[in-house]
Protein backbone atom coordinates (compact mmCIF):
# COMPACT_ATOMS: atom_id res chain seq x y z
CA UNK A 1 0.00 0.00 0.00
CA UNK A 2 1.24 3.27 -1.15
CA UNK A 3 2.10 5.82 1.79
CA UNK A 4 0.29 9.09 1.56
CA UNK A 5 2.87 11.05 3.21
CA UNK A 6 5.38 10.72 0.82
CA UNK A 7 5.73 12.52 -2.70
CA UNK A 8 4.45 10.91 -5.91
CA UNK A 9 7.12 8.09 -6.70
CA UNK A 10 9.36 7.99 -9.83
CA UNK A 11 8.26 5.46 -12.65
CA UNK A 12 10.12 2.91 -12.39
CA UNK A 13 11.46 1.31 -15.89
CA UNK A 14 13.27 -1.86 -16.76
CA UNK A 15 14.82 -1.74 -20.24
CA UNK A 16 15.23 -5.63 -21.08
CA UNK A 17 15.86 -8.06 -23.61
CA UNK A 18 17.80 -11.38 -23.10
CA UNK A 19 19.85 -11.15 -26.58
CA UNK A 20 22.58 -9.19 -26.51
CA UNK A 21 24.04 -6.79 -29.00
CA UNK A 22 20.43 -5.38 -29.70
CA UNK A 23 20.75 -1.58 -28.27
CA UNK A 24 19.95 -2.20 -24.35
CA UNK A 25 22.51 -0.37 -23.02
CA UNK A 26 22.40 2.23 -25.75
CA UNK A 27 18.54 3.10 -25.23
CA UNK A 28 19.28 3.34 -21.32
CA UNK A 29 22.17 5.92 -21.38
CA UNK A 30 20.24 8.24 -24.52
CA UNK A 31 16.63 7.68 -22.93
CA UNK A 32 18.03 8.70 -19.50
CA UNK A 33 19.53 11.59 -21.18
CA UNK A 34 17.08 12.26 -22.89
CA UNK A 35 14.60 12.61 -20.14
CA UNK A 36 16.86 14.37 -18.37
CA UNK A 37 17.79 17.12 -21.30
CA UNK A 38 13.51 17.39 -21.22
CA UNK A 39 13.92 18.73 -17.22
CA UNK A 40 13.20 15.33 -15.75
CA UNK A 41 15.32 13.78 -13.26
CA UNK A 42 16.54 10.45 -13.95
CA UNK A 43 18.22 7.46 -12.35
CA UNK A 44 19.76 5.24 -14.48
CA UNK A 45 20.72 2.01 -12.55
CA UNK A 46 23.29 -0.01 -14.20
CA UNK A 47 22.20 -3.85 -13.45
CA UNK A 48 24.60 -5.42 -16.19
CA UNK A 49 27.99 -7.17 -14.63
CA UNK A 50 29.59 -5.79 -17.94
CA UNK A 51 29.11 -1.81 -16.39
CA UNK A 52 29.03 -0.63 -19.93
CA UNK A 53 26.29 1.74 -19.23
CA UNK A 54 28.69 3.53 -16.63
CA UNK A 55 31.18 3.86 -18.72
CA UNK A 56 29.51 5.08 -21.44
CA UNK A 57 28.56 7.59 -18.83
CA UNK A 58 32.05 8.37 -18.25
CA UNK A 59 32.37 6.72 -14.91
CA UNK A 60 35.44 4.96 -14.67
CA UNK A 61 35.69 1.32 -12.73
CA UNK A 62 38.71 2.66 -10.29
CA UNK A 63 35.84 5.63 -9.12
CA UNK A 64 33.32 2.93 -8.37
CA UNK A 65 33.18 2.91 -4.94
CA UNK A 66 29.86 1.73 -4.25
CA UNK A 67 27.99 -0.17 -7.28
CA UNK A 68 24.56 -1.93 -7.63
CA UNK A 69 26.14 -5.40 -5.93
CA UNK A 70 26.60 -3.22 -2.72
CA UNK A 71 22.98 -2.08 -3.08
CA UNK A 72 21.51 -5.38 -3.14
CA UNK A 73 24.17 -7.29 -1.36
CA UNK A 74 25.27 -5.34 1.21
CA UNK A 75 22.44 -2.62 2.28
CA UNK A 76 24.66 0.29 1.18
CA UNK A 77 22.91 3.46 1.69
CA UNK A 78 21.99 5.08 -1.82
CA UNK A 79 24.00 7.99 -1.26
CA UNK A 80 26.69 6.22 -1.14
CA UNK A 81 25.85 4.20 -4.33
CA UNK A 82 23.89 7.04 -6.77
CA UNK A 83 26.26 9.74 -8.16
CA UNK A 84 26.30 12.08 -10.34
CA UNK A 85 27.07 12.18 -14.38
CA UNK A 86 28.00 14.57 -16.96
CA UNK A 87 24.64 15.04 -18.02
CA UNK A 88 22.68 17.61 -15.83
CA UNK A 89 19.62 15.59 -14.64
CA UNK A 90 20.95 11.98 -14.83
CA UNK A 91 22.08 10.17 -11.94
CA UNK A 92 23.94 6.60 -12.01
CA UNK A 93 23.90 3.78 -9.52
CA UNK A 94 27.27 2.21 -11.25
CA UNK A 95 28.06 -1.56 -11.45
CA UNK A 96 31.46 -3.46 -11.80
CA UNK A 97 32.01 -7.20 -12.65
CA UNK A 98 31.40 -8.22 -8.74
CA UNK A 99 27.54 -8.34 -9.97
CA UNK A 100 28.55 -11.10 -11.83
CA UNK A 101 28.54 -13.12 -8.89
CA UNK A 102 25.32 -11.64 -7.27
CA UNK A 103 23.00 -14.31 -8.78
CA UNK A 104 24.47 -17.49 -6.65
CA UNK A 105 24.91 -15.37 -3.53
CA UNK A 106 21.13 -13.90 -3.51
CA UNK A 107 19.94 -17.97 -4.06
CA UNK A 108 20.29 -18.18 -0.46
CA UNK A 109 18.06 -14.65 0.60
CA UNK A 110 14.81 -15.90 0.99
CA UNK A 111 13.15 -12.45 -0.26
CA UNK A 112 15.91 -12.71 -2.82
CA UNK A 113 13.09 -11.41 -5.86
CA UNK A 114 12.94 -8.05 -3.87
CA UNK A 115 16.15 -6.59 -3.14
CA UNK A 116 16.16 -4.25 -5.68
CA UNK A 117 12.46 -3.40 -4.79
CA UNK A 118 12.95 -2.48 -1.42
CA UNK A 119 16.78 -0.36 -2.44
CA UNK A 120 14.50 1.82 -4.88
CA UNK A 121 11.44 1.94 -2.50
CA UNK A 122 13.19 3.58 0.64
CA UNK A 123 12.09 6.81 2.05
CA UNK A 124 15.76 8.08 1.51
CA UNK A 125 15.08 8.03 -2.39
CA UNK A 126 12.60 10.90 -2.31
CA UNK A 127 15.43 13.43 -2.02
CA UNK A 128 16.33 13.08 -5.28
CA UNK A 129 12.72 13.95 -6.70
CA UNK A 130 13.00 11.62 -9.61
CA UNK A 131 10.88 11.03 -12.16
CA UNK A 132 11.97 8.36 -13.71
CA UNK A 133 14.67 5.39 -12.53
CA UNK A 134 15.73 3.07 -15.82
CA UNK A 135 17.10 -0.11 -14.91
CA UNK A 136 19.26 -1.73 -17.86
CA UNK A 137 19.10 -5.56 -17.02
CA UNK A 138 21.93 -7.89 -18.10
CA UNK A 139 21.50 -9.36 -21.49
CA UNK A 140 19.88 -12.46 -19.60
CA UNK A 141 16.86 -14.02 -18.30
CA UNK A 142 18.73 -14.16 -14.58
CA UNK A 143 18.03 -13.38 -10.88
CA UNK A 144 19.35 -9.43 -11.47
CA UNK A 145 16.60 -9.55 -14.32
CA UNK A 146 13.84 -10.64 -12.43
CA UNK A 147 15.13 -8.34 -10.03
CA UNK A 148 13.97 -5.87 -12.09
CA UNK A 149 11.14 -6.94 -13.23
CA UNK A 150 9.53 -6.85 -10.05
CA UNK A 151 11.02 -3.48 -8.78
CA UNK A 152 9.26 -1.85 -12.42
CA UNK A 153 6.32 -0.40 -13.32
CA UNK A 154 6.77 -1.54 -16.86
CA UNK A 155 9.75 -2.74 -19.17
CA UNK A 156 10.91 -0.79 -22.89
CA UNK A 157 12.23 -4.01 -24.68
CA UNK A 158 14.65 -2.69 -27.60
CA UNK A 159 13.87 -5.04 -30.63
CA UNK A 160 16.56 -5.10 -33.46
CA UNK A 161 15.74 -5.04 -36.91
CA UNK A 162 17.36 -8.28 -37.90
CA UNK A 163 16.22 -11.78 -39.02
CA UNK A 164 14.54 -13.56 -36.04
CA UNK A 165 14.04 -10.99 -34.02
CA UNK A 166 10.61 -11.21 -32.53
CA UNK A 167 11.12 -14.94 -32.29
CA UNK A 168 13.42 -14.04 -29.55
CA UNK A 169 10.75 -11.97 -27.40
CA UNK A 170 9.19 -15.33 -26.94
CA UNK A 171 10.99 -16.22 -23.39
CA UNK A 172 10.75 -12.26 -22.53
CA UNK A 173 7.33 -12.25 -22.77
CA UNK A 174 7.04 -15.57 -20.76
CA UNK A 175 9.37 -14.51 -17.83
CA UNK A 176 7.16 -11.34 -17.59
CA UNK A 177 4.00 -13.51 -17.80
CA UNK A 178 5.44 -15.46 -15.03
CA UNK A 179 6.63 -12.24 -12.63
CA UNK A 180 3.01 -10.81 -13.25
CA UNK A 181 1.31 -14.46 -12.20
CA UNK A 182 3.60 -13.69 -8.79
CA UNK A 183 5.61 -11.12 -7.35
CA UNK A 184 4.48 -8.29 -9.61
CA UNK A 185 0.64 -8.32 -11.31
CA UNK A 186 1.29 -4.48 -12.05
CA UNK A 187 4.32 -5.12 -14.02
CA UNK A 188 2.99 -3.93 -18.27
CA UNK A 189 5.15 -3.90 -21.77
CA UNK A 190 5.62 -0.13 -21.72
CA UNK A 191 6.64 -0.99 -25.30
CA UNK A 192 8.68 -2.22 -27.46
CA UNK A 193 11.58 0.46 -29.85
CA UNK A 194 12.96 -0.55 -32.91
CA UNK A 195 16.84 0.08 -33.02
CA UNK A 196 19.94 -0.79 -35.59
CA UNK A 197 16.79 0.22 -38.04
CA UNK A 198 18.34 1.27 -41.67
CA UNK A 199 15.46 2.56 -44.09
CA UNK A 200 17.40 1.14 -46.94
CA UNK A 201 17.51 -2.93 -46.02
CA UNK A 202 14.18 -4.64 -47.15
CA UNK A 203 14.94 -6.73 -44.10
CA UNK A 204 14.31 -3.84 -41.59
CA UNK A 205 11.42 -2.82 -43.43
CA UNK A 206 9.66 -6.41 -42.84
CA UNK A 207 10.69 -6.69 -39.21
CA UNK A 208 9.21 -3.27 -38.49
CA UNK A 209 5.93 -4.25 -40.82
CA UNK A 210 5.94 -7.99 -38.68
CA UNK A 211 6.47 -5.99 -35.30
CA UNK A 212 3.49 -3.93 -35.90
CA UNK A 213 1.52 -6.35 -37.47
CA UNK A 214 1.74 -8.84 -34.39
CA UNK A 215 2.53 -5.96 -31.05
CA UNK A 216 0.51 -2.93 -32.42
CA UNK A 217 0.46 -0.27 -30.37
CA UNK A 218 3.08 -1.82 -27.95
CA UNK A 219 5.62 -0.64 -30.91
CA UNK A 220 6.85 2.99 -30.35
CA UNK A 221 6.46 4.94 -33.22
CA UNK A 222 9.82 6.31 -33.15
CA UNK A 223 12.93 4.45 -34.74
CA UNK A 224 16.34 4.65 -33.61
CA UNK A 225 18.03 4.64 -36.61
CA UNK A 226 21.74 2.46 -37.32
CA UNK A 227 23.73 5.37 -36.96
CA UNK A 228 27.83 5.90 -36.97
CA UNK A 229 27.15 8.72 -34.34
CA UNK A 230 25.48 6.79 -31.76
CA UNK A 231 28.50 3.93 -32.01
CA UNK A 232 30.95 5.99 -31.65
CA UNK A 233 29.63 8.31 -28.32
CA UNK A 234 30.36 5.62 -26.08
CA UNK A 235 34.02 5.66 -27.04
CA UNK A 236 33.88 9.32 -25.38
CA UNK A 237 32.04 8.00 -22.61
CA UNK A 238 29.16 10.21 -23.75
CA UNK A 239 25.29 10.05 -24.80
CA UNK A 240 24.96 10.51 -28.70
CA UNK A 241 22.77 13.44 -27.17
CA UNK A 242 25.37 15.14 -25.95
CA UNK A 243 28.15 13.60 -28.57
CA UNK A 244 26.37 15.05 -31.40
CA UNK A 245 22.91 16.70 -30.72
CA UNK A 246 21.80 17.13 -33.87
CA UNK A 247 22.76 13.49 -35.52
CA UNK A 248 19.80 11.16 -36.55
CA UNK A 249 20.76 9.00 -33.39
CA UNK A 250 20.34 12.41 -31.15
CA UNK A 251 17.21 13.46 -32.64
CA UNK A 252 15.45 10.21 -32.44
CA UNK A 253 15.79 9.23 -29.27
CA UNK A 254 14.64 12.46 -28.34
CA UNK A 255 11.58 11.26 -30.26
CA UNK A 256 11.38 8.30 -28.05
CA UNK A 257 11.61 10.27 -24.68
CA UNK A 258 8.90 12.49 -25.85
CA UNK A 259 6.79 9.38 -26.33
CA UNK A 260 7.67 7.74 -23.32
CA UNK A 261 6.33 10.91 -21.52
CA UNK A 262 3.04 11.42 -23.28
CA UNK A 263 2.20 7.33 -22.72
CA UNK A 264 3.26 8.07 -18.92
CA UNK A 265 0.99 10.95 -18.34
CA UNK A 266 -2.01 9.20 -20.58
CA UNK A 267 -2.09 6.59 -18.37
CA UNK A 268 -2.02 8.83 -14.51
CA UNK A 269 -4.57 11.06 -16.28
């Protein structure tokens, strides 16, 4: 039960998909920043062993103090795990490789499903006046995963346009299926972007027509595009926002914030 005392919460966002390589990572860092460039506050917590989103955020492993693993694993306070980025508005909770070993040691916590609930449901998270907190999940069905699955409101599932491609949201859907039939009934596809996308293959033309055809509206209008400029930002440990504002990259995930905004306050009006 929600506690009327306390201001409205942030919405909570996992951005998942179990195959790698399809733009996870990417969509977290330029959504967050995104949001953020829009005046939103954002949390972007980095749930992926690798720690790619933090350093694409420019967050070097050696100034990692405190990372998700101490979060979950150890009760660390959050501000002594969120810090903040280059990007005015967007706020990291870093991870290093010692998440890698989070999934065996959380087997033997019995509430071992909600440890990232309760870290992003404490009173002390209100100072930061968020409105959103992204979550980008490893590229795995795992413990972290379901993790966040059941600390979200919703998950953004990028889909790249490649062969196969929406046979692969098959397990996705089914994990979520399965978190909704327990720990989390709220938990809803907040929906599903298109990435890698170039107008000029006949192949990403039929995955986007296929996509539509069997999701609908769960597909986001917007397109992130396959774009130089959004591959190379992360080799200056920067969002393609910021990198280059005005490249396609820049400009359409823009798009994609805007959307993600307008769906959020359709459905609390």
């Amino acid at each position: 039960m929600s506690d009327p005392t306390r201001p409205p919460q942030p919405r909570i966002m996992s951005i998942a998909n179990q195959k790698g390589g399809v733009g996870k990572t990417t969509t977290a860092i330029n959504l967050g920043a995104a949001l953020a460039e829009e005046g939103h506050n954002v949390l972007l917590v980095d749930l992926d062993p690798q720690g790619n989103a933090s350093t694409g955020l420019g967050v070097l492993p050696e100034d990692r103090t405190f990372t998700t693993y101490d979060l979950l694993l150890e009760e660390a306070p959050l501000s002594d795990v969120i810090r903040s980025t280059t990007v005015e508005g967007l706020l990291l909770a870093p991870s290093t490789t010692d998440l890698s070993s989070a999934d065996i040691e959380m087997m033997s916590i019995e509430k071992r499903s909600f440890l990232l609930y309760d870290a992003l449901r404490q009173p002390a998270i209100d100072a930061y006046e968020l409105d959103f907190i992204l979550i980008d999940c490893p590229p795995s069905l795992s413990l972290l995963t379901i993790n966040a699955m059941v600390a979200s409101d919703s998950i953004l599932i990028p889909l790249q346009s490649e062969f196969f491609a929406l046979e692969g949201l098959s397990q996705l859907m089914l994990t979520v299926r399965e978190v909704r039939q327990g720990a989390n009934p709220d938990l809803r596809i907040e929906g599903v972007v298109l990435t890698m996308y170039d107008g000029r293959n006949n192949l990403s033309q039929q995955v986007e027509e296929d996509a539509r055809e069997t999701l609908g509206g769960l597909v986001y209008q917007t397109i992130v595009p396959r774009n130089v400029r959004i591959s190379e930002a992360p080799s200056y440990s920067m969002p393609v926002i910021s990198y280059d504002p005005m490249s396609k990259g820049a400009i359409a995930y823009r798009k994609l914030a805007q959307e993600v905004v307008e769906k959020r306050a359709t459905a609390t009006s």
